[in-house]
N, C-alpha and C. Protein backbone atom coordinates (compact mmCIF):
# COMPACT_ATOMS: atom_id res chain seq x y z
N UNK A 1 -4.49 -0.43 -16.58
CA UNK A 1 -3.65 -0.26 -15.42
C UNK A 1 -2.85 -1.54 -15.19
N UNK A 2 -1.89 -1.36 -14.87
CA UNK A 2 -0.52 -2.56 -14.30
C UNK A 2 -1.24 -2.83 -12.54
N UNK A 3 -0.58 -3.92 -12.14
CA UNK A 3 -0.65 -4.41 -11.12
C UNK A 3 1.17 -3.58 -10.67
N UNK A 4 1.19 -3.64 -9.63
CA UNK A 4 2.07 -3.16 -8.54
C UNK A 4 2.24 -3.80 -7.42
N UNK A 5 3.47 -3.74 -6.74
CA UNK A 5 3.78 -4.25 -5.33
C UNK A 5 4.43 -3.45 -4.38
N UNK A 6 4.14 -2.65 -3.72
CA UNK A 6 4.64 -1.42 -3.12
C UNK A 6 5.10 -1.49 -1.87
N UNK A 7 6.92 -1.79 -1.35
CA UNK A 7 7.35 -1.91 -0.19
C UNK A 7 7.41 -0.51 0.20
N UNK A 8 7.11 -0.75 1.81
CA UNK A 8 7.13 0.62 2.65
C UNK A 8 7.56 0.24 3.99
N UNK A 9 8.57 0.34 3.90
CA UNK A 9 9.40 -0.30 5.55
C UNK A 9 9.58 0.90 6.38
N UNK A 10 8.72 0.29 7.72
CA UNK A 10 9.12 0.57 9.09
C UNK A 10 8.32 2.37 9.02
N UNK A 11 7.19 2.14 8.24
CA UNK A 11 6.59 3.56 7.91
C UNK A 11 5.87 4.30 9.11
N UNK A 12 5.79 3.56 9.74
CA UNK A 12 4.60 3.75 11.06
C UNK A 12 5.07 3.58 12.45
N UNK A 13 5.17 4.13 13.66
CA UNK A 13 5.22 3.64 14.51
C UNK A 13 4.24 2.88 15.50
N UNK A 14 3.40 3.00 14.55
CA UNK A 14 2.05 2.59 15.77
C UNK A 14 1.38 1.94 14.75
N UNK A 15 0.36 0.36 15.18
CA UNK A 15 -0.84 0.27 14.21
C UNK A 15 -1.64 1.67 14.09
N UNK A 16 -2.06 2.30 14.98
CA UNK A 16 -2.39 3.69 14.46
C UNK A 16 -2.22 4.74 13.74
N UNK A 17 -1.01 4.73 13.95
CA UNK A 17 -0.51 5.66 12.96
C UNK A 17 -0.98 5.29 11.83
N UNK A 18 -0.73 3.70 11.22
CA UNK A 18 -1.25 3.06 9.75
C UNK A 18 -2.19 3.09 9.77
N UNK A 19 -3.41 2.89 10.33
CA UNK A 19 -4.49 2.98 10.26
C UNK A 19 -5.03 4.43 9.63
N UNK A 20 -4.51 6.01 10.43
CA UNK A 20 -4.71 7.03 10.11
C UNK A 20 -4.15 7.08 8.64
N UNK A 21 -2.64 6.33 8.19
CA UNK A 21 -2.31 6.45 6.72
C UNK A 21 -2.93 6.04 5.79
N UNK A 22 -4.10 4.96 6.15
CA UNK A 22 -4.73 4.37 5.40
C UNK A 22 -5.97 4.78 4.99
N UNK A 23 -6.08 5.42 6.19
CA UNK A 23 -7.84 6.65 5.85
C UNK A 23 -7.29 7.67 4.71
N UNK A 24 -6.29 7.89 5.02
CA UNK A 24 -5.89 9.26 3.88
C UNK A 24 -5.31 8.64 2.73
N UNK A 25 -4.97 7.42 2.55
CA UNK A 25 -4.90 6.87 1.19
C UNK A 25 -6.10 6.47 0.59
N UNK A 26 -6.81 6.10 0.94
CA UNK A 26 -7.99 5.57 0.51
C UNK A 26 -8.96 6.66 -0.07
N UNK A 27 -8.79 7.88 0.81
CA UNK A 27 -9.31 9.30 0.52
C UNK A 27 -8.75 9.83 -0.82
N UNK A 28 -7.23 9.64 -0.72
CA UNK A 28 -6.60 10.39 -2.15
C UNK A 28 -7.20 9.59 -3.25
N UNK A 29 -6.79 8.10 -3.18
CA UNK A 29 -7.08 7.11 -3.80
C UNK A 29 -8.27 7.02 -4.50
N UNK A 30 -9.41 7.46 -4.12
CA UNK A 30 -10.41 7.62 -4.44
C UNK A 30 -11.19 8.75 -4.73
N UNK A 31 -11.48 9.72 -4.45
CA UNK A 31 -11.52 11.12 -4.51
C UNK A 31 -10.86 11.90 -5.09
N UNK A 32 -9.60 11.65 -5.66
CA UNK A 32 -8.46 12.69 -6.14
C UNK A 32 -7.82 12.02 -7.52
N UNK A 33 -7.38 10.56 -7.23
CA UNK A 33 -6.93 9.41 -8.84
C UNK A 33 -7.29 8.65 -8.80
N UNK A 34 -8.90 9.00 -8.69
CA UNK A 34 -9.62 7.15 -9.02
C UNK A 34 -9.02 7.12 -10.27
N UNK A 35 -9.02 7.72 -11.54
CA UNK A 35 -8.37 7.17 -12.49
C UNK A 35 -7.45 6.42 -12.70
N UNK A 36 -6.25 6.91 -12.29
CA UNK A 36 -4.91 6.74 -12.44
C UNK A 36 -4.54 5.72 -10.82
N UNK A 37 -5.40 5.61 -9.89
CA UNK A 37 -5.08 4.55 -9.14
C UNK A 37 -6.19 3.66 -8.32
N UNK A 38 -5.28 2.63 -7.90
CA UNK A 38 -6.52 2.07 -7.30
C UNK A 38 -5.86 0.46 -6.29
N UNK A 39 -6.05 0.85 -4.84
CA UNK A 39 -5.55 0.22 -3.64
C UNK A 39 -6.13 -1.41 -3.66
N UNK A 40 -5.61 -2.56 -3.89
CA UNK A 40 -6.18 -3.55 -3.52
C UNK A 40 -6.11 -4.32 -2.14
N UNK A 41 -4.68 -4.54 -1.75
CA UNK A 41 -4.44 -5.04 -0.68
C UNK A 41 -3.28 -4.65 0.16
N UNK A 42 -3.21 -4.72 1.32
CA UNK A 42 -1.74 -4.76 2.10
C UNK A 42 -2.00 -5.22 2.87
N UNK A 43 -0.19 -6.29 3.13
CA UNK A 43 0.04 -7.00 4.35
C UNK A 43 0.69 -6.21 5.03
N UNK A 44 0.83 -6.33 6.50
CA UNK A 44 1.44 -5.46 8.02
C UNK A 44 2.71 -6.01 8.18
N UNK A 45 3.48 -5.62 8.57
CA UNK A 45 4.39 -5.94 9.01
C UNK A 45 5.30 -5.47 10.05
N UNK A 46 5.37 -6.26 10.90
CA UNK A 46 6.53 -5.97 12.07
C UNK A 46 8.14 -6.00 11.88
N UNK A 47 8.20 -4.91 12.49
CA UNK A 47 8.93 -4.20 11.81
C UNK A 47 10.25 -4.16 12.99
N UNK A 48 9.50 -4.73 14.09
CA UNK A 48 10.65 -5.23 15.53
C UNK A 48 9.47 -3.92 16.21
N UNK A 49 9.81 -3.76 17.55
CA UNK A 49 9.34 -2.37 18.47
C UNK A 49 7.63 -2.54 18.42
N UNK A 50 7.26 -1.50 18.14
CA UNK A 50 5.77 -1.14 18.08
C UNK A 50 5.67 -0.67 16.22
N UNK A 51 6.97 -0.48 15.80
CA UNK A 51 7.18 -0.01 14.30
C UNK A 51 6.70 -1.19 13.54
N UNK A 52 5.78 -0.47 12.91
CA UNK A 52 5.01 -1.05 11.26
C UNK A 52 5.39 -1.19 9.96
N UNK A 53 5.45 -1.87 8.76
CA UNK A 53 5.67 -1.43 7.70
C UNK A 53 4.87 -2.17 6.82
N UNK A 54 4.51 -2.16 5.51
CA UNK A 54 3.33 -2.89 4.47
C UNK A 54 4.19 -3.24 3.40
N UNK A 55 3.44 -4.23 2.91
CA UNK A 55 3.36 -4.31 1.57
C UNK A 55 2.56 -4.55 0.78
N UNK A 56 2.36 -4.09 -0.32
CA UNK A 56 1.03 -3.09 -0.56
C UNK A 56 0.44 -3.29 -1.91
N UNK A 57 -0.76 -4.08 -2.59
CA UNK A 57 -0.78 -3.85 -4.05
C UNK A 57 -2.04 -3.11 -4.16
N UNK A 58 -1.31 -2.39 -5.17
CA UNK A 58 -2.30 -1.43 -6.23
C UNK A 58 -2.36 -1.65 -7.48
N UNK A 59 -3.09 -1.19 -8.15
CA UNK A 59 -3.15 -0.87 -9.49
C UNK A 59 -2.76 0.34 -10.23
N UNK A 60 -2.23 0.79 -10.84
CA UNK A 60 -2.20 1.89 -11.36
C UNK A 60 -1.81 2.24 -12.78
N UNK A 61 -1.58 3.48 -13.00
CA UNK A 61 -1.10 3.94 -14.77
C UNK A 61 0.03 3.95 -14.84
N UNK A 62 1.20 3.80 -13.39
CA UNK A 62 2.32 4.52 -13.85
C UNK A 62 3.03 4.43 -12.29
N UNK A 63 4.37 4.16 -12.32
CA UNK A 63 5.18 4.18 -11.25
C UNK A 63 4.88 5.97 -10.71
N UNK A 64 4.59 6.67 -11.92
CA UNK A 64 4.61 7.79 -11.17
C UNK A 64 3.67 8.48 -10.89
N UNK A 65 2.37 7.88 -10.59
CA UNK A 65 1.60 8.01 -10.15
C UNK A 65 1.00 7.50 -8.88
N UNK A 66 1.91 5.87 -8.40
CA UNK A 66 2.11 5.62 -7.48
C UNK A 66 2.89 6.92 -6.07
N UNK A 67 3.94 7.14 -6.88
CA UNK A 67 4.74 8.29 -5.88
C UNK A 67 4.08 9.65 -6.05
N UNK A 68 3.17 10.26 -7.01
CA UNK A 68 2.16 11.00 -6.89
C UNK A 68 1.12 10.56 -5.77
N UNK A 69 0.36 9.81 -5.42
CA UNK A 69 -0.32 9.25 -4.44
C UNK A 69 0.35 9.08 -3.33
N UNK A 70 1.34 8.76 -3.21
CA UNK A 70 1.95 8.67 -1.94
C UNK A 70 2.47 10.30 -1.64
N UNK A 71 2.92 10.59 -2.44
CA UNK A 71 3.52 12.02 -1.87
C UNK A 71 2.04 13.10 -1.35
N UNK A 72 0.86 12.85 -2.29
CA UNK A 72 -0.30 13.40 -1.19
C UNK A 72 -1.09 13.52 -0.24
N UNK A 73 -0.68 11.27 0.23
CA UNK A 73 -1.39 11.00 1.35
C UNK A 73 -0.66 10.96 2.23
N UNK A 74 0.82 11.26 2.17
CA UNK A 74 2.22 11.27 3.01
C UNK A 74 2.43 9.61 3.80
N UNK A 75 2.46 9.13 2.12
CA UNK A 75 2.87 7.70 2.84
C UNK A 75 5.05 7.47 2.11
N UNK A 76 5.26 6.66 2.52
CA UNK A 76 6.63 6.55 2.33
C UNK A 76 6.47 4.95 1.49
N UNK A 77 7.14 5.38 0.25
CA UNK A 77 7.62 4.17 -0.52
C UNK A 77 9.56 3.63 -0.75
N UNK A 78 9.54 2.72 -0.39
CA UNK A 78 10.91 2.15 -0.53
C UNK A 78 10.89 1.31 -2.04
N UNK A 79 10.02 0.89 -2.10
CA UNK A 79 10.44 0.27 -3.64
C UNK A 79 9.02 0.05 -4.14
N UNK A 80 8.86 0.12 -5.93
CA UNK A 80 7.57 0.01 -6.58
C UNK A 80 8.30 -1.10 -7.08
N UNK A 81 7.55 -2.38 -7.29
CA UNK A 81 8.06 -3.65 -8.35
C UNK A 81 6.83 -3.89 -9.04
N UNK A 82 7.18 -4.06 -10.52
CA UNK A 82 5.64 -4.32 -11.67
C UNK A 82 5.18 -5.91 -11.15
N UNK A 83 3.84 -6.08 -11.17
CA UNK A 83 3.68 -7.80 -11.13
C UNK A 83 4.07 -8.09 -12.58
N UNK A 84 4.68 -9.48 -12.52
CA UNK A 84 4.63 -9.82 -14.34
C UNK A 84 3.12 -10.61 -14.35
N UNK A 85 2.83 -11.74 -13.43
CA UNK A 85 1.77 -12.69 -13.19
C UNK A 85 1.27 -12.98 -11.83
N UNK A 86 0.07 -13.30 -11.89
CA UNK A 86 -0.48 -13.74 -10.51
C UNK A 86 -0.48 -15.42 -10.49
N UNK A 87 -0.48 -16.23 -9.54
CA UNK A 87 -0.83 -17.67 -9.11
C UNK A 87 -0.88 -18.17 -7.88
N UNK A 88 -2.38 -17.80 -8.25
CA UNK A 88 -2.81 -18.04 -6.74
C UNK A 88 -3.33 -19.69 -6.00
N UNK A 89 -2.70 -20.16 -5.25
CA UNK A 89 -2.65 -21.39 -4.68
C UNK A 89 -3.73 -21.81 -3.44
N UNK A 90 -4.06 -20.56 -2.79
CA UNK A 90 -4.98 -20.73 -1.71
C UNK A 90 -5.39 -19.30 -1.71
N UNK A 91 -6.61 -18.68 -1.64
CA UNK A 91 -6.76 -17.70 -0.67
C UNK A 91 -6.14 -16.88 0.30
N UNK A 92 -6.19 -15.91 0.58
CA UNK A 92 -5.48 -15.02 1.25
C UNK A 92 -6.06 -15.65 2.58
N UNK A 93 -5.59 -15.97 3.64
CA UNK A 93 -6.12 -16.39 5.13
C UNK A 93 -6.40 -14.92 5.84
N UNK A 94 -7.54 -15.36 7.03
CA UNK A 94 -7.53 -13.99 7.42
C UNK A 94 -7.03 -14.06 8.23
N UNK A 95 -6.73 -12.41 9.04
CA UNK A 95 -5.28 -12.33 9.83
C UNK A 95 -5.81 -11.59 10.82
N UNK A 96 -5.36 -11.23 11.80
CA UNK A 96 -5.24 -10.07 12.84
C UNK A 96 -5.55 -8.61 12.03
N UNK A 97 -6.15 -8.03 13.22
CA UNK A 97 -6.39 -6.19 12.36
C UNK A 97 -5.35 -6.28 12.80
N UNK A 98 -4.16 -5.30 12.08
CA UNK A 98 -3.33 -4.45 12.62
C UNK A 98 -3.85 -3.55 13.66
């Protein structure tokens, strides 16, 4: 599997709403293409208002399996970008729940 970076702007109007998107990704994600995928991280983002949006890495087999996963957990993708490399300098800090 490739590494991935998955923008999704202004997907949510509510931390809730993401929260509920994230139960049902995690559900597809796991239950339906553990094979073919697999969720590592996302950052939140404000988006201005009460509106949310992520950005998002996964793993997967295939750009189109990314938009297979999203089209079943009814999440919205604006752009898939491949990682070429990782370099990591510090730890991820921890943040606020959304």
């Amino acid at each position: 599997m490739d590494t991935y970076v998955i923008l999704r702007r202004s997907g949510w109007k509510s931390p809730e709403e993401l929260q509920a998107a994230a139960a049902r990704s995690s559900q597809v994600g796991d239950e339906e293409m553990s094979d073919d995928i697999r969720w590592i991280r996302s950052y939140v983002l404000e988006e201005g208002g009460s509106a949310v949006g992520t950005v998002c890495v996964y793993q997967a087999s295939s750009p189109e399996a990314i938009h297979e996963h999203a089209s079943r957990a009814g999440l919205p993708v604006d752009e898939i970008i491949l990682v070429a490399d990782t370099v990591i300098v510090r730890p991820d800090p921890e943040g606020a729940a959304a």
